[in-house]
Protein backbone atom coordinates (compact mmCIF):
# COMPACT_ATOMS: atom_id res chain seq x y z
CA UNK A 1 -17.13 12.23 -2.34
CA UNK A 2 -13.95 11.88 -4.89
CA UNK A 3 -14.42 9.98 -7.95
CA UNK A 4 -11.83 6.99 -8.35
CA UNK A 5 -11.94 3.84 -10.98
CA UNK A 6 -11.80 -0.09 -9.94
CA UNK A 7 -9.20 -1.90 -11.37
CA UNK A 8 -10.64 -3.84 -13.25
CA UNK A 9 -11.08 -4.54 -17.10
CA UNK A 10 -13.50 -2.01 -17.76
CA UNK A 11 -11.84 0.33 -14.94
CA UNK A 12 -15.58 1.21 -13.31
CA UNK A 13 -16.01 5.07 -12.17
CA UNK A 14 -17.18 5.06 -8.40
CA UNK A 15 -17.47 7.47 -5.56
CA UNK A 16 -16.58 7.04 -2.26
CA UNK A 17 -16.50 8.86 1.19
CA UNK A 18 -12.58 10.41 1.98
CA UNK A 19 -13.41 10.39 5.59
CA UNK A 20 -13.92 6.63 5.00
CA UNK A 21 -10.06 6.36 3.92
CA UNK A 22 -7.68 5.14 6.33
CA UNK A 23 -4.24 4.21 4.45
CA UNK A 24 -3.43 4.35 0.77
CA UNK A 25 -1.03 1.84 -0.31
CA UNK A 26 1.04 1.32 -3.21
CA UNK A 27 2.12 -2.20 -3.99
CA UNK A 28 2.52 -1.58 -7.06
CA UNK A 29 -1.53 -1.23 -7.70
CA UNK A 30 -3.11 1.33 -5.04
CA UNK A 31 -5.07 -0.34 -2.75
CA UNK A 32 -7.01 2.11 -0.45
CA UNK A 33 -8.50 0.58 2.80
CA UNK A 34 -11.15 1.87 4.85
CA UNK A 35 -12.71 2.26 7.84
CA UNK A 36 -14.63 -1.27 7.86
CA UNK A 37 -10.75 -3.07 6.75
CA UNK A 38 -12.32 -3.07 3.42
CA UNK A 39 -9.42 -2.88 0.87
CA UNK A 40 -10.33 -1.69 -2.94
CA UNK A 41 -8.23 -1.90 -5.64
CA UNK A 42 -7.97 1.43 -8.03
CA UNK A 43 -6.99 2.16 -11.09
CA UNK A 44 -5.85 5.99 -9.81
CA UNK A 45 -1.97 6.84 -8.48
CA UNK A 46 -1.74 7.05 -5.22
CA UNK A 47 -1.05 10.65 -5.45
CA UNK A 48 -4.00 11.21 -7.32
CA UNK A 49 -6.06 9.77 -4.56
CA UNK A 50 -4.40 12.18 -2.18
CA UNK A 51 -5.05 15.00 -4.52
CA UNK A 52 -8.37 14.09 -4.63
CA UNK A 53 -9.27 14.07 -0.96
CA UNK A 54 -7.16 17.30 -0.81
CA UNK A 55 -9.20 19.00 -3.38
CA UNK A 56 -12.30 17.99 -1.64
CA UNK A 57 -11.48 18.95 1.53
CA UNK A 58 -10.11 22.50 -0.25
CA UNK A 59 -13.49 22.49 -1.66
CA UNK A 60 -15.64 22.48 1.30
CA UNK A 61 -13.65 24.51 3.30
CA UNK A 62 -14.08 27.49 0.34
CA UNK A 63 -17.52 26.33 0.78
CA UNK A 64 -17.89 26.85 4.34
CA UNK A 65 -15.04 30.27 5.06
CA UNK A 66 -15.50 31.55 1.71
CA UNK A 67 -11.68 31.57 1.01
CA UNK A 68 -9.50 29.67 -0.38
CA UNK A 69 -7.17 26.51 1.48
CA UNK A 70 -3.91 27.09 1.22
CA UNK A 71 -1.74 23.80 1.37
């Protein structure tokens, strides 16, 4: 799971699924859709979306090989 915020007044912390991800726009807000053609709005960059799901996925691969992903 990576941890992004709604966009929204309060800017709500929420988790959801990378492998759930399937484009991340910006227009100029991010707008990440997913696998259902659910869009959500986020406060987060883009980049820091993709930084996200890269340090996830860096995460459980250490996890799993017990070495580090190299990018």
């Amino acid at each position: 799971m990576i941890r992004l915020h709604r966009l929204s007044a309060r800017a709500e912390v929420f988790y959801l699924n990378p492998d759930l991800i399937v484009a991340i726009d910006s227009t100029p807000d991010t707008v990440v859709t997913l696998t259902t053609h659910q869009k959500v709005l986020v406060a987060d960059k883009a980049d820091d979306v993709v930084a996200a799901i890269q340090a996830r996925y860096a995460d459980v691969y250490e996890r799993i090989t017990g070495s580090a992903w190299r990018f």
